[in-house]
PDB file of N, CA and C in Angstrom:
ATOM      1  N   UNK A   1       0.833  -1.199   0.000  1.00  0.00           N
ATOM      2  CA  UNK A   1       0.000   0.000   0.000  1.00  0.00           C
ATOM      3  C   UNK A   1       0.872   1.256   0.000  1.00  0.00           C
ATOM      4  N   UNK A   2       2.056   1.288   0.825  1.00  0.00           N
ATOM      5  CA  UNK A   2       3.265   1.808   0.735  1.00  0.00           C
ATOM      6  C   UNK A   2       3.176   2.591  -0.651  1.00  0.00           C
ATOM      7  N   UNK A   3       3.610   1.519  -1.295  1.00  0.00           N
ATOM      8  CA  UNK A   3       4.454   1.828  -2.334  1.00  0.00           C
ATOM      9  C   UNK A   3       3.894   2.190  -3.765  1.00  0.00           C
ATOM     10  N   UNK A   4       2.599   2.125  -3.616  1.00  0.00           N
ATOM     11  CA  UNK A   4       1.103   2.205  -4.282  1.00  0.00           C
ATOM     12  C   UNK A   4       1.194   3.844  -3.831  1.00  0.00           C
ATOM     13  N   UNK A   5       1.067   4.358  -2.597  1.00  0.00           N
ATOM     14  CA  UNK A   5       0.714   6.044  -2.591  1.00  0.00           C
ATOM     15  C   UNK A   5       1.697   6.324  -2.781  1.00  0.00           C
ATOM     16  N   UNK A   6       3.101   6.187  -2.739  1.00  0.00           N
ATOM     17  CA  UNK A   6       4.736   6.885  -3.102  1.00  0.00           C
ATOM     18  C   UNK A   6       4.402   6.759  -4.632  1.00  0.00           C
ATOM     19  N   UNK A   7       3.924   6.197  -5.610  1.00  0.00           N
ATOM     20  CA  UNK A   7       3.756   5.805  -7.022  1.00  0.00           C
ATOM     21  C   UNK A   7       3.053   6.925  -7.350  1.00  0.00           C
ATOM     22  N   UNK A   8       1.633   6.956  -6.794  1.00  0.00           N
ATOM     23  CA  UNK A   8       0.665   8.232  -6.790  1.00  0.00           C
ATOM     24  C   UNK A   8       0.964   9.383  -6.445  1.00  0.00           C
ATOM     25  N   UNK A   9       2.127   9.676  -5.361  1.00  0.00           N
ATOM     26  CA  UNK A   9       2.327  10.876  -5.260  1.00  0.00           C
ATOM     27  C   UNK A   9       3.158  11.390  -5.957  1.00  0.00           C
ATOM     28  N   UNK A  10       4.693  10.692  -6.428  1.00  0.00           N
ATOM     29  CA  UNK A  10       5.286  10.784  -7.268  1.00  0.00           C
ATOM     30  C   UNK A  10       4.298  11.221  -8.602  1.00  0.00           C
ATOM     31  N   UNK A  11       3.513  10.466  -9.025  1.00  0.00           N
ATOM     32  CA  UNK A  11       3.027  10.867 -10.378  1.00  0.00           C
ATOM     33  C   UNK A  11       2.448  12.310 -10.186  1.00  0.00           C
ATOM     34  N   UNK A  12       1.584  12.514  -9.411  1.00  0.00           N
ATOM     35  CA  UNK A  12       1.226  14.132  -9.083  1.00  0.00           C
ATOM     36  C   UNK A  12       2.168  15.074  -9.268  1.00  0.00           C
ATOM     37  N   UNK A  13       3.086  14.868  -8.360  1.00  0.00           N
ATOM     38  CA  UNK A  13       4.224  15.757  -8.147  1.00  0.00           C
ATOM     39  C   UNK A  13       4.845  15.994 -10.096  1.00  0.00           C
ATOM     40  N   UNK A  14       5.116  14.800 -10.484  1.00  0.00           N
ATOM     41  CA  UNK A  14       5.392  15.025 -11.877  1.00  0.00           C
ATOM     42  C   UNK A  14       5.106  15.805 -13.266  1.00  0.00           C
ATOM     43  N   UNK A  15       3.459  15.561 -12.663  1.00  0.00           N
ATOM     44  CA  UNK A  15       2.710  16.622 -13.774  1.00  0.00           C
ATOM     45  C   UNK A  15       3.022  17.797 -14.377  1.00  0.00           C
ATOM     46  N   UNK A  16       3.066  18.346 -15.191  1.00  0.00           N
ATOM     47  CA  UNK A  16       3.730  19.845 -15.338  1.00  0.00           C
ATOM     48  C   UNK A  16       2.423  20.658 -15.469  1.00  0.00           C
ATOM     49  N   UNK A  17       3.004  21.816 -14.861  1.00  0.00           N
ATOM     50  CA  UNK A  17       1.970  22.210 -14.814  1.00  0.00           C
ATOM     51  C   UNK A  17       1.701  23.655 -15.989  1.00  0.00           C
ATOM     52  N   UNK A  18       0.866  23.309 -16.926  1.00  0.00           N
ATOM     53  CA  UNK A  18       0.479  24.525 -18.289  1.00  0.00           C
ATOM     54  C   UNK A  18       0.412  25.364 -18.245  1.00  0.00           C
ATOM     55  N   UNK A  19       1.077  25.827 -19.027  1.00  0.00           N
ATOM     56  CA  UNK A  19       0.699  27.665 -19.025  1.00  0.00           C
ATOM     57  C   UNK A  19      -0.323  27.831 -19.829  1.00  0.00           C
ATOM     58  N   UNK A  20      -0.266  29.346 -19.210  1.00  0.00           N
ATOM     59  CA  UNK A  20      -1.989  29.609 -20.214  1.00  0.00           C
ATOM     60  C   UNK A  20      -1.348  31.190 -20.934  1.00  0.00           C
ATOM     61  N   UNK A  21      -2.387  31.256 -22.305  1.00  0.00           N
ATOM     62  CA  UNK A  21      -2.311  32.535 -22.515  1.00  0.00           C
ATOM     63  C   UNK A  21      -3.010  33.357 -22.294  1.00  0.00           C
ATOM     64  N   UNK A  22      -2.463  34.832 -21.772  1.00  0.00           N
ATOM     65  CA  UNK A  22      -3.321  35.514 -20.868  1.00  0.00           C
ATOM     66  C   UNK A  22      -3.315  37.196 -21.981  1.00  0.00           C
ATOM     67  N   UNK A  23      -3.918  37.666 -21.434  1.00  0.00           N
ATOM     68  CA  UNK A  23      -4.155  39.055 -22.436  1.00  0.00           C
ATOM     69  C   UNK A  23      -4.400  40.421 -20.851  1.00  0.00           C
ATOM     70  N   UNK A  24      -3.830  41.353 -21.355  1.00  0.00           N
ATOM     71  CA  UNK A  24      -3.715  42.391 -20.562  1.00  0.00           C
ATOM     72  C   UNK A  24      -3.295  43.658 -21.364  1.00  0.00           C
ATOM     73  N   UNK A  25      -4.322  44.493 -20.885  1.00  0.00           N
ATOM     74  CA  UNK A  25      -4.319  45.854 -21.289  1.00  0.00           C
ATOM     75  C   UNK A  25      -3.406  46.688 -20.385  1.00  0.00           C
ATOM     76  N   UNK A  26      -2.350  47.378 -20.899  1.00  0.00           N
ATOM     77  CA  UNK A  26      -1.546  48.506 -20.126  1.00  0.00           C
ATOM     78  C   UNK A  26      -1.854  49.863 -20.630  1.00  0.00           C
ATOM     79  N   UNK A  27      -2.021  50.718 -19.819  1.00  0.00           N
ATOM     80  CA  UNK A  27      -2.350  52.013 -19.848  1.00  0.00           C
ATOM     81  C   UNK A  27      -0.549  52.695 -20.404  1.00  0.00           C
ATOM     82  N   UNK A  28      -0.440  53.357 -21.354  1.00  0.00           N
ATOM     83  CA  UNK A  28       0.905  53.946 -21.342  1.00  0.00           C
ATOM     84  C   UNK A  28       0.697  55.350 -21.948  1.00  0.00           C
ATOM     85  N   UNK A  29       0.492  56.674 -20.621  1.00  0.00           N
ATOM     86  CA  UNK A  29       0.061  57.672 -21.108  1.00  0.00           C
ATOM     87  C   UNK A  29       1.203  58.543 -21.827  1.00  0.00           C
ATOM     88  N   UNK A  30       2.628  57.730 -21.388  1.00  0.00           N
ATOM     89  CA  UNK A  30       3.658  58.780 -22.327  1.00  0.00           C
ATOM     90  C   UNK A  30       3.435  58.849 -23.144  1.00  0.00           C
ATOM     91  N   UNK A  31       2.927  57.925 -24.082  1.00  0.00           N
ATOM     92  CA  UNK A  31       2.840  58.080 -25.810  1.00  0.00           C
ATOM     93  C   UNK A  31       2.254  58.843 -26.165  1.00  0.00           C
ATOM     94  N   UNK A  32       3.189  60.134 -27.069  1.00  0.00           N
ATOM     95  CA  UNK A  32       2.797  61.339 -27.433  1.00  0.00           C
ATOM     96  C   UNK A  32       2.919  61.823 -28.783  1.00  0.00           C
ATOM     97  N   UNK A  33       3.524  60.516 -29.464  1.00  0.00           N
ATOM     98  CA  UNK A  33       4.053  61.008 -30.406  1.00  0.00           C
ATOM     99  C   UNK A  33       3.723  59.590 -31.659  1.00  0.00           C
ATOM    100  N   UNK A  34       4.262  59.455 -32.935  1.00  0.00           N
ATOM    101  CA  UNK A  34       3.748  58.656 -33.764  1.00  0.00           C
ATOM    102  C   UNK A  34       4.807  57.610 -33.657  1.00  0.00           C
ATOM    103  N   UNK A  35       6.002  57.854 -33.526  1.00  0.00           N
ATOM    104  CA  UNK A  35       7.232  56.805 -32.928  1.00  0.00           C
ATOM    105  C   UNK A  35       6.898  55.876 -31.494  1.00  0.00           C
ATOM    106  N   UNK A  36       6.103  56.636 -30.533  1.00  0.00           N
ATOM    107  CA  UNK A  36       5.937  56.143 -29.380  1.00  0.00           C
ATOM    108  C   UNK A  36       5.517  54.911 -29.301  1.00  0.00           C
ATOM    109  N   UNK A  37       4.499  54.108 -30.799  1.00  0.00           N
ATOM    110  CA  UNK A  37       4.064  53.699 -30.358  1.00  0.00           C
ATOM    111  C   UNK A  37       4.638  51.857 -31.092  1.00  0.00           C
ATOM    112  N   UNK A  38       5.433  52.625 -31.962  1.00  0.00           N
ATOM    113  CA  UNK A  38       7.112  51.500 -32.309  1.00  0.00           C
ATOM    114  C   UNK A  38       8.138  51.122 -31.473  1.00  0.00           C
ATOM    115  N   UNK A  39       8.182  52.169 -30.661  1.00  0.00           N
ATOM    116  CA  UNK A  39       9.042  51.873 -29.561  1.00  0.00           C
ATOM    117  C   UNK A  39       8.587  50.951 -28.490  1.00  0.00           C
ATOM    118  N   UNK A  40       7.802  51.236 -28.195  1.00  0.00           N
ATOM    119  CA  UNK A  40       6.543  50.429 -26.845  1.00  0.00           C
ATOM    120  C   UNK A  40       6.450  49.232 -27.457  1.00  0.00           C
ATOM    121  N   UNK A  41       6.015  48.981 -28.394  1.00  0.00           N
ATOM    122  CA  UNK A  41       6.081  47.760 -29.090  1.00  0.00           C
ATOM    123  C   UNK A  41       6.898  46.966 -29.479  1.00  0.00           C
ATOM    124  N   UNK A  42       7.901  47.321 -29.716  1.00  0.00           N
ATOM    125  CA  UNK A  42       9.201  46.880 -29.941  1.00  0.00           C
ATOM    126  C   UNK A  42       9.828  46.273 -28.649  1.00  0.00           C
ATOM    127  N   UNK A  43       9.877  47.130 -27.494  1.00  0.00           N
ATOM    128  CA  UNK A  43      10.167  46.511 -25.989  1.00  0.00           C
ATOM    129  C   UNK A  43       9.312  45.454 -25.440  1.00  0.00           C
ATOM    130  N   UNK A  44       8.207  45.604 -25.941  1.00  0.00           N
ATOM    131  CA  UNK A  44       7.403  44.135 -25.791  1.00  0.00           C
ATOM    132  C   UNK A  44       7.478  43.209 -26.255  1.00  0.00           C
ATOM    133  N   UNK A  45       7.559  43.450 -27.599  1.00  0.00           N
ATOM    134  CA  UNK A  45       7.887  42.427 -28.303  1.00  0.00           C
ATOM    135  C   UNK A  45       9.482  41.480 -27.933  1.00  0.00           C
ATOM    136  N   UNK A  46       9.977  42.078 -27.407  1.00  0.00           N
ATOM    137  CA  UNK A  46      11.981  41.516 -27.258  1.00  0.00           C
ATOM    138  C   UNK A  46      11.108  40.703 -25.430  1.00  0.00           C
ATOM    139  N   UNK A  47      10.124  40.884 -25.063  1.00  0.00           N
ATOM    140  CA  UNK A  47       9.979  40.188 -24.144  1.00  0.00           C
ATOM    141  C   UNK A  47      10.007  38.422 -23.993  1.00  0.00           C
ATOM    142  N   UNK A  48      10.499  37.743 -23.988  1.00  0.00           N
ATOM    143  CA  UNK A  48      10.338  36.218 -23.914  1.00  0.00           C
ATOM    144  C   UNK A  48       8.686  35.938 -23.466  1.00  0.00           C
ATOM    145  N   UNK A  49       8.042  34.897 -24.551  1.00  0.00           N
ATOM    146  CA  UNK A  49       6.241  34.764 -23.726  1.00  0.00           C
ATOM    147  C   UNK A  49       6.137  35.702 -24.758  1.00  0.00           C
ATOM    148  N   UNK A  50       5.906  36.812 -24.963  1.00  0.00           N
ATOM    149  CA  UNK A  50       5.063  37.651 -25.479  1.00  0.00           C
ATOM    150  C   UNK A  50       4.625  37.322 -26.861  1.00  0.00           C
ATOM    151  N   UNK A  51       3.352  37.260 -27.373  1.00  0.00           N
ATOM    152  CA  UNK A  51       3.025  36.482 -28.355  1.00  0.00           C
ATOM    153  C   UNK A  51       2.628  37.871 -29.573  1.00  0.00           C
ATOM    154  N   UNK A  52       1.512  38.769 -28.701  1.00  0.00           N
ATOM    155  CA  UNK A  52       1.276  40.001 -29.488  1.00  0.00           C
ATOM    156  C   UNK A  52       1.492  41.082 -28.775  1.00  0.00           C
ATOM    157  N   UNK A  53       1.725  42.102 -29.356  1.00  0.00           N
ATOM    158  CA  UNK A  53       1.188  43.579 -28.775  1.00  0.00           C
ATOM    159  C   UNK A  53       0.550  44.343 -29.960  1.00  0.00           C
ATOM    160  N   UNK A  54      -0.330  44.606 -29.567  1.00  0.00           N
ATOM    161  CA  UNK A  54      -1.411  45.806 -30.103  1.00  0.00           C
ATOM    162  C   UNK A  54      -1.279  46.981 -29.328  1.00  0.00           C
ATOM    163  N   UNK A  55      -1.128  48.245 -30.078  1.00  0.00           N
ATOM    164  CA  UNK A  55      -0.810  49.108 -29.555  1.00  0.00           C
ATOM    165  C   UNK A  55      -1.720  50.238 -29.982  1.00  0.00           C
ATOM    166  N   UNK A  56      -2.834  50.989 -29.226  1.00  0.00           N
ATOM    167  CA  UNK A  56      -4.172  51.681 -29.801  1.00  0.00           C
ATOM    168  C   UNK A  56      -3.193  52.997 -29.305  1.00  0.00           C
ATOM    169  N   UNK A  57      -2.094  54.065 -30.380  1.00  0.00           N
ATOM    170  CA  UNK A  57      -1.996  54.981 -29.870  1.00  0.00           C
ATOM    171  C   UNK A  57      -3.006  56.025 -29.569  1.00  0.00           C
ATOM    172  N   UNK A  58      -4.191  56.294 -29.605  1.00  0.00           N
ATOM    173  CA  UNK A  58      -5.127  57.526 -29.789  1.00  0.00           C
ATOM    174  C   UNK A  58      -5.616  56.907 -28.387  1.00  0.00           C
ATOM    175  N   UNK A  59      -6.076  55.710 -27.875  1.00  0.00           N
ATOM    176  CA  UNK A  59      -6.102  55.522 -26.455  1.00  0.00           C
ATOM    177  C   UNK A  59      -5.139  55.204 -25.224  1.00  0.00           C
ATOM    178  N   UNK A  60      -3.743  55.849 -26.098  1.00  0.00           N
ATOM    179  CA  UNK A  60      -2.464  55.308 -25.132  1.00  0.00           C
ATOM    180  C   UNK A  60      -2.672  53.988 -24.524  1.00  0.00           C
ATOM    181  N   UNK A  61      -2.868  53.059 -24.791  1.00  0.00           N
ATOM    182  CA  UNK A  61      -3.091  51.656 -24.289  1.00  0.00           C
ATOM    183  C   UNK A  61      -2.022  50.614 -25.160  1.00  0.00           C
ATOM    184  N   UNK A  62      -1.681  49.678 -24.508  1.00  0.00           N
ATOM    185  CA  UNK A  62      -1.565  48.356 -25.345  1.00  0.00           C
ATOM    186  C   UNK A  62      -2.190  47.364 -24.969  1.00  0.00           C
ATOM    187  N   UNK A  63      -2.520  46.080 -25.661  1.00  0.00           N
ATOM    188  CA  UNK A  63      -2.885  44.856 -25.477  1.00  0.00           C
ATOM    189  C   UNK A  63      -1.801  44.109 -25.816  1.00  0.00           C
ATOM    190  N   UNK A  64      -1.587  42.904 -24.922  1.00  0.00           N
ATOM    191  CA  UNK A  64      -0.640  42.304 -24.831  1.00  0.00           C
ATOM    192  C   UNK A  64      -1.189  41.036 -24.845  1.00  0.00           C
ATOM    193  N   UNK A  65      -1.041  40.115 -25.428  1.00  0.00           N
ATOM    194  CA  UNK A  65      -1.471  38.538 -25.526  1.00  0.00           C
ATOM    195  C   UNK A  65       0.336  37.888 -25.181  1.00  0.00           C
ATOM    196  N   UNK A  66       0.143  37.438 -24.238  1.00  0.00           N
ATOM    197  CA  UNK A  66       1.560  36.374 -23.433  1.00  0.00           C
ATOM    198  C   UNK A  66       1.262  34.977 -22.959  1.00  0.00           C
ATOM    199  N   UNK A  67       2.646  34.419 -22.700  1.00  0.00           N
ATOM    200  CA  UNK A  67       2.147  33.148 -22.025  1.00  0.00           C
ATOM    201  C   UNK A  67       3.131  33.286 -20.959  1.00  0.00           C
ATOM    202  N   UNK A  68       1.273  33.201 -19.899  1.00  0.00           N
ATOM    203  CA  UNK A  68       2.424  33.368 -18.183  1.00  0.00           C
ATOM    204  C   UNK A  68       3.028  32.820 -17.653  1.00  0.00           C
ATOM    205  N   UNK A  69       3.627  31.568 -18.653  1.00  0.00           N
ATOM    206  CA  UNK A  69       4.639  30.109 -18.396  1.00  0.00           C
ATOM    207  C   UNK A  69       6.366  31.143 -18.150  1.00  0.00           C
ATOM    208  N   UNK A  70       5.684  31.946 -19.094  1.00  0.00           N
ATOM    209  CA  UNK A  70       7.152  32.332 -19.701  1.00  0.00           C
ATOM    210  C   UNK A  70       7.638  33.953 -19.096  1.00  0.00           C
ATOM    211  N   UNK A  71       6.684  34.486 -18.911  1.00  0.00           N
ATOM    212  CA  UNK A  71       6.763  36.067 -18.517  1.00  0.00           C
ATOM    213  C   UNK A  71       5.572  36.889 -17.629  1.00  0.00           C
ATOM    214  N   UNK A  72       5.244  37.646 -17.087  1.00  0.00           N
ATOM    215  CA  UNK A  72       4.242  38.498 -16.066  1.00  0.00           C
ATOM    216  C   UNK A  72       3.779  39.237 -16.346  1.00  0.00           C
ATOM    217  N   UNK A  73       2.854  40.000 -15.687  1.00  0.00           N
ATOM    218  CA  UNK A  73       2.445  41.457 -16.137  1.00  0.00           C
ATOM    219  C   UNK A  73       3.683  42.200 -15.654  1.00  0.00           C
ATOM    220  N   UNK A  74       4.287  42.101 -14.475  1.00  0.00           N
ATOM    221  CA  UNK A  74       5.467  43.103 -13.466  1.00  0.00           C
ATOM    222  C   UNK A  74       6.443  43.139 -14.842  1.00  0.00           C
ATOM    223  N   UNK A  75       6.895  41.717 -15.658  1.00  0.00           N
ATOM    224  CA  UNK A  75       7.805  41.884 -16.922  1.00  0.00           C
ATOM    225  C   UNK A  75       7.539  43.390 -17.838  1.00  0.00           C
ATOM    226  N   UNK A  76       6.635  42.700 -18.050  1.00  0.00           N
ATOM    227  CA  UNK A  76       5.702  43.470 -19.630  1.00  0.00           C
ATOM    228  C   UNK A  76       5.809  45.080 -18.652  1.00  0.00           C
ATOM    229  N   UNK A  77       5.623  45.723 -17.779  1.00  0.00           N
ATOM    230  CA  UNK A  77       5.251  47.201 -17.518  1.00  0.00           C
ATOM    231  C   UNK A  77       6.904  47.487 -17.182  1.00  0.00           C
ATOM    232  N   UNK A  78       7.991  46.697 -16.932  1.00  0.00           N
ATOM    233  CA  UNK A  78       9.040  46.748 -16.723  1.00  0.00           C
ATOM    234  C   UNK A  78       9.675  47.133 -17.928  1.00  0.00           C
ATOM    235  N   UNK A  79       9.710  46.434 -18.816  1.00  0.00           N
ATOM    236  CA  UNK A  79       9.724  46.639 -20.281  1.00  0.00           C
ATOM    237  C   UNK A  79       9.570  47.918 -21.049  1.00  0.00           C
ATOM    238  N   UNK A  80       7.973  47.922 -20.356  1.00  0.00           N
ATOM    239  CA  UNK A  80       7.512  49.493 -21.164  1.00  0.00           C
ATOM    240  C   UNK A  80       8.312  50.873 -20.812  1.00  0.00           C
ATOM    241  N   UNK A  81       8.769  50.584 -19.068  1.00  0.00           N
ATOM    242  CA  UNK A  81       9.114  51.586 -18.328  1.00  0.00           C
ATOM    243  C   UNK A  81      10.547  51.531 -18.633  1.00  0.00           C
ATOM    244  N   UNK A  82      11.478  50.769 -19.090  1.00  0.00           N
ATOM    245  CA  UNK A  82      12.804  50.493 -19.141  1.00  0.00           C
ATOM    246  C   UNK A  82      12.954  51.449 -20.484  1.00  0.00           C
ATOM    247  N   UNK A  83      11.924  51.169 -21.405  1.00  0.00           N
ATOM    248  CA  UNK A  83      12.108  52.116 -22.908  1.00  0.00           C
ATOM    249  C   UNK A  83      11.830  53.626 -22.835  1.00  0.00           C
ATOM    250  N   UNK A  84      11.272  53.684 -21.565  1.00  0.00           N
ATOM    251  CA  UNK A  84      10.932  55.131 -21.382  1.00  0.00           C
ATOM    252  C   UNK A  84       9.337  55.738 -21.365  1.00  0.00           C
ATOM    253  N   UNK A  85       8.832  54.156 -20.965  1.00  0.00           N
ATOM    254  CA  UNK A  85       6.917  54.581 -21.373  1.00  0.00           C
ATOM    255  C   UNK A  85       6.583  53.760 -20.028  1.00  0.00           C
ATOM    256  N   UNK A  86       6.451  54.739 -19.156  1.00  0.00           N
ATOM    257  CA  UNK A  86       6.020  53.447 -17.847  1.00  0.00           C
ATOM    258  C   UNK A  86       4.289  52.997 -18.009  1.00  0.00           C
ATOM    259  N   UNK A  87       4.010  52.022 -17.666  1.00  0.00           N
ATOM    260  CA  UNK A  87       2.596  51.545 -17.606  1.00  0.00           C
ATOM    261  C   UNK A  87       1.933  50.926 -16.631  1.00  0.00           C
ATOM    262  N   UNK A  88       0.863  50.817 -16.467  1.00  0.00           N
ATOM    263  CA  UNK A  88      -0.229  49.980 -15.550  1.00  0.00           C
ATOM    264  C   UNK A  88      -1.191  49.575 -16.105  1.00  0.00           C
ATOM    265  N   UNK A  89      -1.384  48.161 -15.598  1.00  0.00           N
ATOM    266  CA  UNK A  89      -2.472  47.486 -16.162  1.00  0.00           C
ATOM    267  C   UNK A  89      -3.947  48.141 -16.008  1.00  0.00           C
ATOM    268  N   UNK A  90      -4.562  48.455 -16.746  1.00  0.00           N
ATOM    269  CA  UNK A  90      -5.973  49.573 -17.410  1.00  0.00           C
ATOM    270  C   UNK A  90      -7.377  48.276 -16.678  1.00  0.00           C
ATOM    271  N   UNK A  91      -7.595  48.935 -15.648  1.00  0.00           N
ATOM    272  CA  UNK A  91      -8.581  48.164 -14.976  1.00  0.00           C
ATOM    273  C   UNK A  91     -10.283  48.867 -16.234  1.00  0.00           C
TER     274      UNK A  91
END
């Protein structure tokens, strides 16, 4: 019986566990300009995970489609803010 639940727990423990793809809107009010919004995108894009960015300059926003196997939201606004466009996720 032992060696029957060490088998079962082992197998649990083994499982990997999936990432999912997740989508998040960041608010990035620096963007002021028609470059701003190549640049922002561009730093997202060099993110590892990051699958898309959409970037609505006329609502300073991006959408970001990632996989949170691979990267975060804290990444992605790190990113934005490292290029010079800091952001927060747009509740």
């Amino acid at each position: 019986m032992k060696k029957l639940l060490a088998a079962f727990a082992l197998t649990v423990v083994a499982v990997p566990v999936w990432a999912a793809t997740q989508t998040v809107t960041l608010s990035v009010p620096g963007m002021t300009c028609a470059a701003c919004p190549i640049t922002v995108k561009h730093a997202l894009s060099r993110v590892a995970g990051v699958e898309k960015a959409d970037v609505r300059f006329a609502e300073r926003e991006v959408i970001v489609t990632f996989d949170d196997g691979k990267t975060n939201v804290q990444m992605l606004t790190k990113a934005t803010e490292d290029a010079g466009y800091p952001s927060s996720v747009k509740h």
